[in-house]
Protein backbone atom coordinates (compact mmCIF):
# COMPACT_ATOMS: atom_id res chain seq x y z
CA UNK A 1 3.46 -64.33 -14.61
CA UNK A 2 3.46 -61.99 -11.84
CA UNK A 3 2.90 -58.68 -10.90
CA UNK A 4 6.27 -56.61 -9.87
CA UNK A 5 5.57 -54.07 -6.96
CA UNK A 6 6.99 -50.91 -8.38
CA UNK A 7 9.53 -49.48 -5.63
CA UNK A 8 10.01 -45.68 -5.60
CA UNK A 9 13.18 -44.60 -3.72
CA UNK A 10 12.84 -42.23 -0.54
CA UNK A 11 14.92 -39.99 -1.74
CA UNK A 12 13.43 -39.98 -5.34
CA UNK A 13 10.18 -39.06 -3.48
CA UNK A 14 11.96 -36.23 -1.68
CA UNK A 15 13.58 -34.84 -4.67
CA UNK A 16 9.89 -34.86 -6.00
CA UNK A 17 8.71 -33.03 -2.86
CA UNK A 18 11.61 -30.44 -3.50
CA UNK A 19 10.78 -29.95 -7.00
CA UNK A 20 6.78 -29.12 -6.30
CA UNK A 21 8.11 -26.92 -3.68
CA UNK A 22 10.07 -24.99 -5.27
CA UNK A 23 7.55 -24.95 -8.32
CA UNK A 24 5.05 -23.42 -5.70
CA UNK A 25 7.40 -20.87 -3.98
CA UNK A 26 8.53 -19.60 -7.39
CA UNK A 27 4.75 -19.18 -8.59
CA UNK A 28 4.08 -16.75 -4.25
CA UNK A 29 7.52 -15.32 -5.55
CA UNK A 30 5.90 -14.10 -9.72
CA UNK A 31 2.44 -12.69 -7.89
CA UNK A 32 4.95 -10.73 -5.11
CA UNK A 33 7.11 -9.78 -7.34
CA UNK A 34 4.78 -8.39 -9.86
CA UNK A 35 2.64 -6.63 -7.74
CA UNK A 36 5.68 -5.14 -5.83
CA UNK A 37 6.43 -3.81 -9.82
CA UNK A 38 2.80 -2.52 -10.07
CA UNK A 39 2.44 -0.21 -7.04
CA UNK A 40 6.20 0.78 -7.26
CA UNK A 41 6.17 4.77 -7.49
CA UNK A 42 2.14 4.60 -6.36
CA UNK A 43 1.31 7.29 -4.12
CA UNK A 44 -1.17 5.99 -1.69
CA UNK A 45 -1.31 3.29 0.87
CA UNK A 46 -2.11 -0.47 -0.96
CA UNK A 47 -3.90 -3.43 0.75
CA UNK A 48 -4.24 -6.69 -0.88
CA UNK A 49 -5.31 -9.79 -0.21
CA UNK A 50 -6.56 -12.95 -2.74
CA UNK A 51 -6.85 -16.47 -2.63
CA UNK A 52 -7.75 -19.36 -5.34
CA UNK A 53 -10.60 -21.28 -4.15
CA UNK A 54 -9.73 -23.76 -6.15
CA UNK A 55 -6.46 -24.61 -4.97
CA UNK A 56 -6.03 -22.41 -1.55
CA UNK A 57 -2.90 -20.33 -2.62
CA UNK A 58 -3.26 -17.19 -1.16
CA UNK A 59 -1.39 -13.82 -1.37
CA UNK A 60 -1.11 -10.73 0.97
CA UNK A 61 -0.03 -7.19 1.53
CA UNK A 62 -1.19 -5.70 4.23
CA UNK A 63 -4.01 -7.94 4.69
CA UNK A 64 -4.83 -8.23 8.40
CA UNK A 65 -4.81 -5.01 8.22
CA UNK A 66 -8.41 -2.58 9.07
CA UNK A 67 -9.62 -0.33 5.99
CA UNK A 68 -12.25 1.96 5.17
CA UNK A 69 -14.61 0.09 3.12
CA UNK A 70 -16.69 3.09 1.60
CA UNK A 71 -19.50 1.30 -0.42
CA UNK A 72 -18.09 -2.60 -0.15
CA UNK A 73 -19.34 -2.40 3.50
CA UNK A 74 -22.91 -3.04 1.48
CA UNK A 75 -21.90 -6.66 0.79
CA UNK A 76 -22.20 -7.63 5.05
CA UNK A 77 -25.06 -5.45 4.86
CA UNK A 78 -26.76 -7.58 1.83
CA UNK A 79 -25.34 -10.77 3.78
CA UNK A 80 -27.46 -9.49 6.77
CA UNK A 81 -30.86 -8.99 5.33
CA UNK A 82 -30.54 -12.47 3.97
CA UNK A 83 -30.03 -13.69 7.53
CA UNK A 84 -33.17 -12.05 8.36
CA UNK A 85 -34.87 -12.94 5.64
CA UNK A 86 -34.65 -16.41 6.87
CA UNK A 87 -34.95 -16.30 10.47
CA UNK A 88 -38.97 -14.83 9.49
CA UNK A 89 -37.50 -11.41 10.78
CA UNK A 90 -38.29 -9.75 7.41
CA UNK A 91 -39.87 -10.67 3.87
CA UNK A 92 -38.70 -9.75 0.72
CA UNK A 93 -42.23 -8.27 -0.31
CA UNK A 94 -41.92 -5.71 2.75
CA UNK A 95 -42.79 -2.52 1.60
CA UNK A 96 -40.64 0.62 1.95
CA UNK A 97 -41.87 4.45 0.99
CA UNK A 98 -39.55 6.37 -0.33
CA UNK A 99 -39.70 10.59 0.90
CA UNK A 100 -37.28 13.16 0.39
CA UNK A 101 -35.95 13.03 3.93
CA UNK A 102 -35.00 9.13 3.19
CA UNK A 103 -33.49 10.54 0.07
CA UNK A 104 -29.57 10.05 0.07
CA UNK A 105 -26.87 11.85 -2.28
CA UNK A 106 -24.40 10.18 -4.32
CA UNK A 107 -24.06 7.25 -6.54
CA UNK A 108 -27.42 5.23 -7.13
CA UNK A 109 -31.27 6.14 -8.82
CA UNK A 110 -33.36 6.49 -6.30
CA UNK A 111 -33.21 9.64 -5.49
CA UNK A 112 -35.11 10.41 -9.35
CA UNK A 113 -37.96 8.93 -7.69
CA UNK A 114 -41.06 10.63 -6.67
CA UNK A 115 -41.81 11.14 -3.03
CA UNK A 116 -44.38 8.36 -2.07
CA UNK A 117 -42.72 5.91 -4.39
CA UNK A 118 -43.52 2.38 -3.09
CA UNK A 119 -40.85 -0.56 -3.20
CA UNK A 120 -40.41 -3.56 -1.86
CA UNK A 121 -36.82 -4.71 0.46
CA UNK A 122 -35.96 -6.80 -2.29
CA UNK A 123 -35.61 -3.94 -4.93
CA UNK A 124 -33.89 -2.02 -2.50
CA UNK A 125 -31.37 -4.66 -2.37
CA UNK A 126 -30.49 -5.01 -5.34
CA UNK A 127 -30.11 -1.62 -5.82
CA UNK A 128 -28.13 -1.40 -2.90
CA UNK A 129 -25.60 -3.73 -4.70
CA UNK A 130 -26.02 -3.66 -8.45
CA UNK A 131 -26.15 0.32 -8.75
CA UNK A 132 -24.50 0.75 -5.48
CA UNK A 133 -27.55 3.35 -4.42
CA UNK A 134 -27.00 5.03 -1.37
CA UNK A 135 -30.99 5.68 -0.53
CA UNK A 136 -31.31 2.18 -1.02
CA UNK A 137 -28.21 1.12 0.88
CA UNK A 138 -29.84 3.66 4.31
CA UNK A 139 -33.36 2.38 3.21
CA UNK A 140 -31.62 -1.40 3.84
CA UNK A 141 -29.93 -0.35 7.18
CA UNK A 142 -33.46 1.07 8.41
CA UNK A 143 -35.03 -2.73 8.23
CA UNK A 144 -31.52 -4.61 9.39
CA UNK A 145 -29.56 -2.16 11.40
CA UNK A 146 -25.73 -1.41 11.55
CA UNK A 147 -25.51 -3.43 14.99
CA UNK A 148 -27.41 -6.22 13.64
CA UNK A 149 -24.78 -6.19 10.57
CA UNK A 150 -21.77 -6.30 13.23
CA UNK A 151 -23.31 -8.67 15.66
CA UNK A 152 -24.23 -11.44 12.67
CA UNK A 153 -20.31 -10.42 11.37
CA UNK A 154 -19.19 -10.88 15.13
CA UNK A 155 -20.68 -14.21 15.13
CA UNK A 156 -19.02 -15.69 12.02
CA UNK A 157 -15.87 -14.90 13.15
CA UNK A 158 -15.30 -11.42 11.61
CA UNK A 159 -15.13 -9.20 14.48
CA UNK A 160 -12.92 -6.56 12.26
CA UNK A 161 -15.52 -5.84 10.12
CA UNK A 162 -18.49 -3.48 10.97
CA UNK A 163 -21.06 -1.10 9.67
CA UNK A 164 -20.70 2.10 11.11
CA UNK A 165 -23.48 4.50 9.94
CA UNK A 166 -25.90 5.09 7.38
CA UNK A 167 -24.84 6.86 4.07
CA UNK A 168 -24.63 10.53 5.38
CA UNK A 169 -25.46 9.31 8.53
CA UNK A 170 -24.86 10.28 12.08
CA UNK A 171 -23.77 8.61 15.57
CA UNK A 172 -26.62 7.61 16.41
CA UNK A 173 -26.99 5.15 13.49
CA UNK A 174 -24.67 2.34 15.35
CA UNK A 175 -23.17 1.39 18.63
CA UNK A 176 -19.68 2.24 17.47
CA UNK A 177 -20.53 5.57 15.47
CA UNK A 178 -19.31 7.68 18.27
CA UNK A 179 -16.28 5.57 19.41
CA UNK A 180 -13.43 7.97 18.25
CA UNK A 181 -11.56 5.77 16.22
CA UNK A 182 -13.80 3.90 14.78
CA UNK A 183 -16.02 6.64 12.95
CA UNK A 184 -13.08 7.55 11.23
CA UNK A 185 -13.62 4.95 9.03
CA UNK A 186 -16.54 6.41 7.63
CA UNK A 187 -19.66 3.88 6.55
CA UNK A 188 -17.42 0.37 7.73
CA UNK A 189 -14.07 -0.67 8.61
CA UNK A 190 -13.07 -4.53 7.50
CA UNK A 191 -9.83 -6.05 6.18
CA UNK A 192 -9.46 -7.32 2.83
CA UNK A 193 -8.88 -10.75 4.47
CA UNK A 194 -12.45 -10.65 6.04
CA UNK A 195 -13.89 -9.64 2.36
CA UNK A 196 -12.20 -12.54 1.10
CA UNK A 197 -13.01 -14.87 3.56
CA UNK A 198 -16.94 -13.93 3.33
CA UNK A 199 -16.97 -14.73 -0.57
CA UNK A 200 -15.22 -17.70 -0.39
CA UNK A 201 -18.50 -18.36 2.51
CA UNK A 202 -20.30 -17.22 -0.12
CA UNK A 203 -18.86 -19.80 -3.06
CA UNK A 204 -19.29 -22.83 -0.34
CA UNK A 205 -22.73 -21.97 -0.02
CA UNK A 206 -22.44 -21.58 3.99
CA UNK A 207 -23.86 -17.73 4.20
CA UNK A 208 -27.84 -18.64 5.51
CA UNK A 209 -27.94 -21.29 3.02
CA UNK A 210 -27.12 -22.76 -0.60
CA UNK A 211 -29.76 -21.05 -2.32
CA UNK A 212 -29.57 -17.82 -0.88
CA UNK A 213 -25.72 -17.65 -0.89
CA UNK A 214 -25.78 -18.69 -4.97
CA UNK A 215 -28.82 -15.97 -5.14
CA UNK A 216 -26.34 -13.07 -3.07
CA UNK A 217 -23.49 -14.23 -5.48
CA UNK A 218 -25.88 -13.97 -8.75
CA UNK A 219 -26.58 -10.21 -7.36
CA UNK A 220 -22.74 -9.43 -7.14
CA UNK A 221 -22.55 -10.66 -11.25
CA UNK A 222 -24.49 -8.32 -12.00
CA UNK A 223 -22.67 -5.08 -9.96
CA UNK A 224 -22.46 -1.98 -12.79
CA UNK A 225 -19.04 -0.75 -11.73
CA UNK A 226 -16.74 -2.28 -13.17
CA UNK A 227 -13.61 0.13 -13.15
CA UNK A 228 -11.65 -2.06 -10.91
CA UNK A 229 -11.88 -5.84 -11.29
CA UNK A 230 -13.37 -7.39 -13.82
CA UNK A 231 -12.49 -4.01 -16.02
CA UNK A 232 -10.85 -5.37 -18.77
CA UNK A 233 -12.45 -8.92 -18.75
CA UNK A 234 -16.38 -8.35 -19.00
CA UNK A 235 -17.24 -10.62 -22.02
CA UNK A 236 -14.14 -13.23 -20.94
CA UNK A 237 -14.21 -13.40 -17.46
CA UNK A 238 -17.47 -13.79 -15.22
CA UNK A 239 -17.04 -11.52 -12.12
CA UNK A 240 -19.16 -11.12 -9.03
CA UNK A 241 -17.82 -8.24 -7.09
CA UNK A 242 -18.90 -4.67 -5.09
CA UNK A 243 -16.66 -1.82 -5.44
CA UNK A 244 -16.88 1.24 -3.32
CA UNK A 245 -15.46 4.80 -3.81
CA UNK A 246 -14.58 8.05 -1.72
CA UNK A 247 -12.29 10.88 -2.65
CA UNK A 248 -9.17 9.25 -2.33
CA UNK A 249 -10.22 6.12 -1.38
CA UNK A 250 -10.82 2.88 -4.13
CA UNK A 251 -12.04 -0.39 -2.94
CA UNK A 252 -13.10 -3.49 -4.63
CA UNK A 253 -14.05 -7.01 -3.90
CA UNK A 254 -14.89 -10.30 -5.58
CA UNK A 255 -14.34 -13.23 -7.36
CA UNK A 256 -13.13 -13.97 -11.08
CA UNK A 257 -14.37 -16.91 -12.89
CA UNK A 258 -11.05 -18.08 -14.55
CA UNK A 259 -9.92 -21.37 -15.77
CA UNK A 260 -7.06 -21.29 -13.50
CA UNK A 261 -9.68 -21.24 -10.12
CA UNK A 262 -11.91 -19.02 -8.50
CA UNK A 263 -9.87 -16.04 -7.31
CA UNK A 264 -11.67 -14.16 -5.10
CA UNK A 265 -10.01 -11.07 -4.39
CA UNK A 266 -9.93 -7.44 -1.88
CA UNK A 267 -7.97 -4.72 -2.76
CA UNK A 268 -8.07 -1.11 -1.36
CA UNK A 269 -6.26 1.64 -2.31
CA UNK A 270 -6.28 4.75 -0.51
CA UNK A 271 -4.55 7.66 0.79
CA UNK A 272 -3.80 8.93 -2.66
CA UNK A 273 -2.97 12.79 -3.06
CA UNK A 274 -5.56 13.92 -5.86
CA UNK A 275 -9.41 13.60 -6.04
CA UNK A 276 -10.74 12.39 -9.05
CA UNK A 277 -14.23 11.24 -9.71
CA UNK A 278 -13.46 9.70 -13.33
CA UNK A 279 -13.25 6.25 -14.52
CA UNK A 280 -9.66 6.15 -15.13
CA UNK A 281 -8.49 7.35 -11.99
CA UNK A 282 -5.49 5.94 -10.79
CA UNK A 283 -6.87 3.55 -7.86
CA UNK A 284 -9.06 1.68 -10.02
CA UNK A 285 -6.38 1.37 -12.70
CA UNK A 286 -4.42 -0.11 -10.28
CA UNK A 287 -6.60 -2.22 -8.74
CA UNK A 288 -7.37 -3.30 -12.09
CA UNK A 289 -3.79 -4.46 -13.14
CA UNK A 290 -3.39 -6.03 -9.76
CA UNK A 291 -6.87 -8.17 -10.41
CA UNK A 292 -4.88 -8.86 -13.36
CA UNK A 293 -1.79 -10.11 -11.44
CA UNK A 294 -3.95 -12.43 -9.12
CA UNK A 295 -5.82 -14.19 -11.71
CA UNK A 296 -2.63 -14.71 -13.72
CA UNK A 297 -0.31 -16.05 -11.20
CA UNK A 298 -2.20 -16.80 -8.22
């Protein structure tokens, strides 16, 4: 007895080739196609841009592209005190006072606290990111700095994406504040490529180290705002993400847990012609039925 080579024909192999290609243009052609559906008669501009970890498919719209980051700009900053963290620059038991001229308005719970309150940089942290605090997010940028933030982003290859200023800030917080275009961007400027690319750093466990990139990532599972991804998929879906918010801006980043991969995922939507602080405004449902797209199809 004897073993009998198996012989494939060439052109059986590039009939195979055709089939998986066309298999995989279809599946770019559903997420297009369905997100094209989802922002048709939108008003406001739409940015996208996801990709499966697992597998590397990626999809864009408007990608490359620079947007205001309102509060997601606090993920580069959390990235940054990490940095420092391990260089010996800082210590997570370095103790911040907190006084009403540190004080900051807007989302967070800091500014309930009494003047004199005492916390350490880790605290302020993960406030910074859980609660998205704003007097913890200025209290951060006082230990790191914004031109720390976008010299460290510089360096990984993300020269796009910058702090600008402090919450309520001024030009004087940063090196770019005053440039003309650039402060029109408000607190940081990045493009949802750049968001996606730093969680998928994140995932590999290349941001400062393993254990501190796994620790960063444990912080973004436990983000409170959930009106964009991750909205309708709390007890299904893990999510680690940081959404931000400004009158007619939504912004969200992160990464769903599903069984088809790990789709991290950026989406801004801005531009749009009404201001509404409520939970079902129209940017976050949006940005929540095109998280829904992405981990579907993508």
């Amino acid at each position: 007895m004897y073993n009998k080579k198996l012989f494939i024909p060439f052109s059986a192999i590039c009939a195979l080739l055709a089939l998986f290609a066309g298999a995989w243009a279809q599946k770019n052609d559903s997420t297009g196609d369905r997100i094209k559906d989802a922002i048709r008669g939108f008003r406001g501009t739409v940015s996208v841009y996801a990709k499966n970890l697992d597998t590397g498919r990626t999809y864009s719209l408007r990608g490359d592209e620079r947007v205001r980051t309102a509060s997601t700009i606090k993920l580069p900053i959390m990235i940054e005190a990490y940095f420092q963290i391990a260089e010996g620059k800082l210590t997570w038991a370095d103790e911040i006072v907190l006084t009403r001229e540190k004080k900051a308005g807007g989302s967070g719970v800091l500014g309930e606290f009494s003047d004199g309150t005492k916390i350490d940089l880790r605290t302020a942290v993960n406030l910074m990111i859980v609660v998205s605090d704003n007097t913890a997010t200025n209290l951060v940028l006082e230990k790191v700095t914004c031109d720390a933030v976008n010299a460290r982003m510089e360096s990984l290859g993300f020269p796009n994406t910058k702090s600008i200023r402090r919450v309520f800030g001024s030009e004087k917080d940063s090196k770019i504040a005053s440039d003309p275009v650039i402060r029109n961007f408000g607190l940081g400027v990045s493009t949802p490529k750049d968001m996606v690319s730093l969680l998928g750093l994140l995932e590999d466990g290349k941001l400062v180290n393993g254990d501190a990139s796994k620790s960063m990532l444990e912080v973004l599972k436990r983000q409170q705002y959930k009106d964009g991804i991750g909205r309708n998929a709390l007890d299904t879906v893990p999510v680690a993400s940081k959404s931000g918010t400004l009158d007619r801006l939504r912004s969200d980043v992160g990464i769903a847990y599903t069984r088809r991969g790990r789709i991290a995922m950026a989406v801004t939507v801005d531009d749009m012609p009404v201001v509404a602080y409520v939970t079902d405004n129209d940017g976050s449902l949006l940005i929540w039925k095109i998280s829904e797209i992405l981990q579907e199809t993508l």
